[in-house]
Protein backbone atom coordinates (compact mmCIF):
# COMPACT_ATOMS: atom_id res chain seq x y z
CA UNK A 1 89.23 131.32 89.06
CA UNK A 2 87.43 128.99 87.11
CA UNK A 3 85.42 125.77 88.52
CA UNK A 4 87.37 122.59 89.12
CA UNK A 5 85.72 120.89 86.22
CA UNK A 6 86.17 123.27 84.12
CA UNK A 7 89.66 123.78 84.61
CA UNK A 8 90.41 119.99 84.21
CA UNK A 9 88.79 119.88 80.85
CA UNK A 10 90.58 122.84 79.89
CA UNK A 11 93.93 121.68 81.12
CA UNK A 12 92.90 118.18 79.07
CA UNK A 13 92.55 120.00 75.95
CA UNK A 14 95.62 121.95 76.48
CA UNK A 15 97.67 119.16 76.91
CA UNK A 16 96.01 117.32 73.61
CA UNK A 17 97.04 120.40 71.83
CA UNK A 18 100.86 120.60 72.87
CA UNK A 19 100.75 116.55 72.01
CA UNK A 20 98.97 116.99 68.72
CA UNK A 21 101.26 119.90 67.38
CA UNK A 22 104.68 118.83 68.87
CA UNK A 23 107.24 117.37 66.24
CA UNK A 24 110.44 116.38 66.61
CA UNK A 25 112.79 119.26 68.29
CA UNK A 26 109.50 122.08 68.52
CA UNK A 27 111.15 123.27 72.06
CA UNK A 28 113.16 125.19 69.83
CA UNK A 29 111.00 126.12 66.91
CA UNK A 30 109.18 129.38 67.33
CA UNK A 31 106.95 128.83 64.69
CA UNK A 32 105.57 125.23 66.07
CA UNK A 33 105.02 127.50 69.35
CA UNK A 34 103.21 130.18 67.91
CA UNK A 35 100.77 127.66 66.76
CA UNK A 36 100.13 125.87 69.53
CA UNK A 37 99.51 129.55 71.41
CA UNK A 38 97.02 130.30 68.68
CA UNK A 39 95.35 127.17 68.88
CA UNK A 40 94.91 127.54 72.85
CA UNK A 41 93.82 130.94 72.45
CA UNK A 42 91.24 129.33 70.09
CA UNK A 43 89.88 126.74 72.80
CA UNK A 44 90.23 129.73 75.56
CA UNK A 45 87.51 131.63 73.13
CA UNK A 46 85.34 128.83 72.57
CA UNK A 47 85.54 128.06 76.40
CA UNK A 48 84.60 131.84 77.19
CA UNK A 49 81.81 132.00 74.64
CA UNK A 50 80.19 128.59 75.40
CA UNK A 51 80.48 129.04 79.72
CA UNK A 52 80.38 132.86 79.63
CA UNK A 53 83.70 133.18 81.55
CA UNK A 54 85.49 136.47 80.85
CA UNK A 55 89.20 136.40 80.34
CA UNK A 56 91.58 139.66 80.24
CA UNK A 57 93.54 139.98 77.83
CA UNK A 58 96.91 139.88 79.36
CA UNK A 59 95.40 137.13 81.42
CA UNK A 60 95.39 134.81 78.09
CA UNK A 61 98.67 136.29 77.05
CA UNK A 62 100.21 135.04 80.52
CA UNK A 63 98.73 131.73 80.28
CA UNK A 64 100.25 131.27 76.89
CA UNK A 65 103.46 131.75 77.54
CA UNK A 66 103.30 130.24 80.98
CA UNK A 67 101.85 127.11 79.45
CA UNK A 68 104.88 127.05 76.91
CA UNK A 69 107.00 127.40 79.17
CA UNK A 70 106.03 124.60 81.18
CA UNK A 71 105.98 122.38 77.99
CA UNK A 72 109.17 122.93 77.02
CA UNK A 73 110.46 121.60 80.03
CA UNK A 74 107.84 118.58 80.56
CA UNK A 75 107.01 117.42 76.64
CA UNK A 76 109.80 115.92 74.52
């Protein structure tokens, strides 16, 4: 549960991610994935060290691939 502010400038630099690594078929190219999941883990660190939010583990893990997901059907 993170606060509503918080959450939008995450979801904003989420979304800047997936736009700034996408090329031109990436829904089916693992490796374009896999770094766009590392570089949200990144910004999920940064956000944790600079506000002192705690995030699990499998919690970051399900966010990945649940953010992915939803990409791959929303991003061309």
């Amino acid at each position: 549960d993170l606060p509503a502010e918080i959450a939008a400038s995450l979801a904003a630099s989420i979304d800047d991610i997936i736009l700034a690594k996408r090329k031109v078929d990436w829904v089916a190219d693992v490796d374009v994935q896999n770094q766009m999941k590392i570089a949200i883990e990144d910004e999920l660190f940064a956000l944790k060290q600079a506000q002192g939010i705690n995030f699990k583990y499998d919690t970051i893990d399900r966010v990945l691939d649940r953010v992915i997901d939803i990409a791959r059907r929303r991003v061309p």
